[in-house]
Protein backbone atom coordinates (compact mmCIF):
# COMPACT_ATOMS: atom_id res chain seq x y z
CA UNK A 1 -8.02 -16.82 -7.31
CA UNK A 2 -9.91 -14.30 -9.25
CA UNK A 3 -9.41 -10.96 -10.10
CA UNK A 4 -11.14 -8.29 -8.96
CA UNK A 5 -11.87 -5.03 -10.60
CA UNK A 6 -12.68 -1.82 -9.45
CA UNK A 7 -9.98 -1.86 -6.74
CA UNK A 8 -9.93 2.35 -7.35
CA UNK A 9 -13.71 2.18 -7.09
CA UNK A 10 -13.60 0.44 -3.99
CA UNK A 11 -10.95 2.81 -2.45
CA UNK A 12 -13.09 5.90 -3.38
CA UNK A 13 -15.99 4.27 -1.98
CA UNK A 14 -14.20 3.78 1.39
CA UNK A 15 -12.78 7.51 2.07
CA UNK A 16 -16.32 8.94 0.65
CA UNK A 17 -17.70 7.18 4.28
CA UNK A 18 -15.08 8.11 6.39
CA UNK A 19 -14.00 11.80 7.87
CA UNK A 20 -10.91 12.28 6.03
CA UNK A 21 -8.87 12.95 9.24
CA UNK A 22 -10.08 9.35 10.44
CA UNK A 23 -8.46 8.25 6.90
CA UNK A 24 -5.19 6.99 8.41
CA UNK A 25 -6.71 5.14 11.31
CA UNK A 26 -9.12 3.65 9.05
CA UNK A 27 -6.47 2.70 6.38
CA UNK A 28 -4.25 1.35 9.04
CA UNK A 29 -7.12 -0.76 11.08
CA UNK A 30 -7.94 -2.13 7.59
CA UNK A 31 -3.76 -2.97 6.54
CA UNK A 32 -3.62 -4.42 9.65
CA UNK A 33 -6.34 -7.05 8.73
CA UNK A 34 -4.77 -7.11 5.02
CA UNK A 35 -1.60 -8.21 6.57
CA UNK A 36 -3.04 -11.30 9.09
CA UNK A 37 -4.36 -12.82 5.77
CA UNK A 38 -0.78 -12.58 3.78
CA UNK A 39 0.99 -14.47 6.83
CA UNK A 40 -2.27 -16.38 7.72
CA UNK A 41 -3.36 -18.65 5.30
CA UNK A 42 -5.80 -20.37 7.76
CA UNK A 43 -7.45 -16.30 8.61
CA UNK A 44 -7.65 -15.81 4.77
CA UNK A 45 -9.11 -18.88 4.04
CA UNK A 46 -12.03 -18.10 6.21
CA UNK A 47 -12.63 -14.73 4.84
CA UNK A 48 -12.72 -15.52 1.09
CA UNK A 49 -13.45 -19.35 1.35
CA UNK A 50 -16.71 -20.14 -0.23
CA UNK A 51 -17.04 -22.94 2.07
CA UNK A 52 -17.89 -20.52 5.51
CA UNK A 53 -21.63 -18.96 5.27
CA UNK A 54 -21.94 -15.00 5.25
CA UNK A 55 -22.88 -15.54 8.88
CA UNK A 56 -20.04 -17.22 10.14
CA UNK A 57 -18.05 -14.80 8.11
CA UNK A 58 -19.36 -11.87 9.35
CA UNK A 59 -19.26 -13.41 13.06
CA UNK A 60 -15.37 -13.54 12.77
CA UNK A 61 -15.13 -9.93 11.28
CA UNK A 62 -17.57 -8.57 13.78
CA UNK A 63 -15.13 -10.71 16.66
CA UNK A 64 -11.79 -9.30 14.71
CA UNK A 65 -13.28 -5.95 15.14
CA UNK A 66 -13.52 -5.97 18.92
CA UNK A 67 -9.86 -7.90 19.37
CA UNK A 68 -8.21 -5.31 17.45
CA UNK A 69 -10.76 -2.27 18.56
CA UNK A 70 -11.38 -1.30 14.87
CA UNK A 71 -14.05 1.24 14.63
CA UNK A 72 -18.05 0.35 13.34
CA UNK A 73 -17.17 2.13 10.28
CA UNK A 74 -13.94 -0.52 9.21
CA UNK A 75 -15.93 -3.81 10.24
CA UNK A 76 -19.23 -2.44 8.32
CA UNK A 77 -16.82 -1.87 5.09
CA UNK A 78 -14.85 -5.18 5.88
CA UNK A 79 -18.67 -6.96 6.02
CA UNK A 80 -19.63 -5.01 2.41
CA UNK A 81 -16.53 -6.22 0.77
CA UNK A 82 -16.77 -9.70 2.04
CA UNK A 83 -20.56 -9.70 0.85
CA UNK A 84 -19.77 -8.03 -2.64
CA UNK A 85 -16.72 -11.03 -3.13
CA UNK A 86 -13.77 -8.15 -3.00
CA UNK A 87 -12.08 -9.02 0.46
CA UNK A 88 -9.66 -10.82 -1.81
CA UNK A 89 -8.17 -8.00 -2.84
CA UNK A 90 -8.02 -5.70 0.28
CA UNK A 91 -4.12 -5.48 0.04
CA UNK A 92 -4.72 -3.55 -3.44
CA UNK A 93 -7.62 -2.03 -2.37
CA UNK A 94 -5.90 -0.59 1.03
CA UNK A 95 -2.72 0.59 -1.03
CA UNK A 96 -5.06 2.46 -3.26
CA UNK A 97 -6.90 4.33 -0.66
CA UNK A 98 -3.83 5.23 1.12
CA UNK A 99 -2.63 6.81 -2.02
CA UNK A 100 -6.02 8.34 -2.90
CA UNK A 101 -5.46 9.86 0.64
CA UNK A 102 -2.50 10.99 -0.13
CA UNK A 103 -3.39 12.94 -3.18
CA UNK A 104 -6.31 14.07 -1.15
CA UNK A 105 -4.13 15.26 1.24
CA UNK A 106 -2.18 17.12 -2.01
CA UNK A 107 0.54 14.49 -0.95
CA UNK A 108 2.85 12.09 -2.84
CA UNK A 109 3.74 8.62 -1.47
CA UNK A 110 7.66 8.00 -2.90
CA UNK A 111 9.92 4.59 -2.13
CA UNK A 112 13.14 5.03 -1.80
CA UNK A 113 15.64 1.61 -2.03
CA UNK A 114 19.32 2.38 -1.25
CA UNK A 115 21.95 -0.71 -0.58
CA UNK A 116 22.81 0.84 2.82
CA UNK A 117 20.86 2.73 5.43
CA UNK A 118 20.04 6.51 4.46
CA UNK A 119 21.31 9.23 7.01
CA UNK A 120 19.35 11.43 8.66
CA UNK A 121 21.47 14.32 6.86
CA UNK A 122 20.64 13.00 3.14
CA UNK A 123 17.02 11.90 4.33
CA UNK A 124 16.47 15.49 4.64
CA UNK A 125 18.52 16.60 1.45
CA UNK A 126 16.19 14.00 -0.12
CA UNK A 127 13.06 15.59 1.13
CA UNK A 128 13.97 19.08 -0.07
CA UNK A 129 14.74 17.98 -3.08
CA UNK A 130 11.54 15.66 -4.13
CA UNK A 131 9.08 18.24 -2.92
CA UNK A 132 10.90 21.29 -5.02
CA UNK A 133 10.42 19.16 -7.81
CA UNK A 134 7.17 17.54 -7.03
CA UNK A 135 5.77 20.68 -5.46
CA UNK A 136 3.97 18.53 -3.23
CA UNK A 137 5.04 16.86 0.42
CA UNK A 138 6.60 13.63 0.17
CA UNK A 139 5.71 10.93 2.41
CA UNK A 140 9.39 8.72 1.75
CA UNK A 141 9.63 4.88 2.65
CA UNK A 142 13.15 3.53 3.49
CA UNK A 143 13.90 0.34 1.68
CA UNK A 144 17.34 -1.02 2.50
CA UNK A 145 18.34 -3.62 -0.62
CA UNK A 146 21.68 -4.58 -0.89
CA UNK A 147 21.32 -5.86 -4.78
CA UNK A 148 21.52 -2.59 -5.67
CA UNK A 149 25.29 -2.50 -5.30
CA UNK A 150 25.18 1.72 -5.09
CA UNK A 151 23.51 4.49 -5.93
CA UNK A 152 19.32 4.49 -5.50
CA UNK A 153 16.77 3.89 -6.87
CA UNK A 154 13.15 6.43 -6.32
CA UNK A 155 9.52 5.22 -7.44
CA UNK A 156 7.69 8.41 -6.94
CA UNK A 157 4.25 7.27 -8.34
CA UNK A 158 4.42 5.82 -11.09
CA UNK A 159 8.20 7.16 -12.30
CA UNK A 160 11.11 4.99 -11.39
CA UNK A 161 14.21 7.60 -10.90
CA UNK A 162 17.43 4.76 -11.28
CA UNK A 163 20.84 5.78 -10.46
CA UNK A 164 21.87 2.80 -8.52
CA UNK A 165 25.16 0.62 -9.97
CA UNK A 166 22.70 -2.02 -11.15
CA UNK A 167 20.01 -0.34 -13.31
CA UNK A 168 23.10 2.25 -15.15
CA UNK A 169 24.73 -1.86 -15.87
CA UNK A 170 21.45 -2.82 -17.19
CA UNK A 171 20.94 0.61 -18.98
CA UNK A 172 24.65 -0.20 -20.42
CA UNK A 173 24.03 -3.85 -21.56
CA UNK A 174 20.59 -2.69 -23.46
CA UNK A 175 22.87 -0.12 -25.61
CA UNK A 176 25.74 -2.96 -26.38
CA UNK A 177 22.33 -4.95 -27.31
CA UNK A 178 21.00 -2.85 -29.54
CA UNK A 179 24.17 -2.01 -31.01
């Protein structure tokens, strides 16, 4: 599979075409499709498949369009990236925009992974906290993953904030390493 480049270029192209309160419709009508071809091999096939014309390609985007009721704009842009060989990457190129959004929106996306389920109590705590020292609001994921053993672990952009079990045992066996 090749690589495509650009992905930020193609992200910027999309919102510049779109109202920017339409942005999470449009975002979400295009993850939606970005998500039928990770599970659907056969649906992904046909969109980056050298093998189907542009027509026939086209005909099942313009048919996808009306089955899910995306809007002209989504299947026009899902037709130009098809043409221009990036529908490969519309997984990257869907995160992208939603975070371009975000920062449009002067908003930060943050994942947070915790072994056990966060309470509504500390979700809140957790809020305060991220946007007094972001100064921006914080859009949180929950991500429940039990290898952590305790603590959490925060990707706020590109930071990683570690203070789960796990990464202070790694943190520990890279000083006995290095001596």
């Amino acid at each position: 599979m090749k690589k495509v480049k650009g992905i930020k270029k193609f992200a910027k192209q999309l919102l510049s075409k779109i109202d920017l309160a339409d942005a999470p419709l449009t975002i979400g009508q295009l993850n939606t499709v970005a998500v039928m071809m990770d599970k659907d091999r056969d649906f992904r096939n046909v969109l980056v498949s050298p093998v189907f014309s542009s027509g026939e390609v086209e005909k099942v985007i313009t048919i996808l369009g009306e089955k899910l009721k995306m809007s002209d704009k989504v299947v026009s842009y899902l037709k130009h990236i098809k043409e221009v060989g990036a529908i490969v990457a519309l997984p990257e190129i869907v995160k992208s925009a939603s975070l371009l959004y975000l920062e449009m929106k002067n908003r930060l996306k943050a994942v947070v992974m915790s072994p056990v389920e966060v309470s509504d109590e500390n979700k809140k705590k957790l809020e305060e906290t991220l946007k007094k020292v972001t100064g921006k609001e914080t859009e949180i994921e929950y991500i429940k993953d039990a290898s952590l053993i305790g603590g959490v672990r925060i990707k706020l952009g590109s930071t990683m904030y570690d203070s789960s079990i796990q990464g202070q045992l790694w943190l520990l066996r890279d000083k006995l390493i290095k001596g």
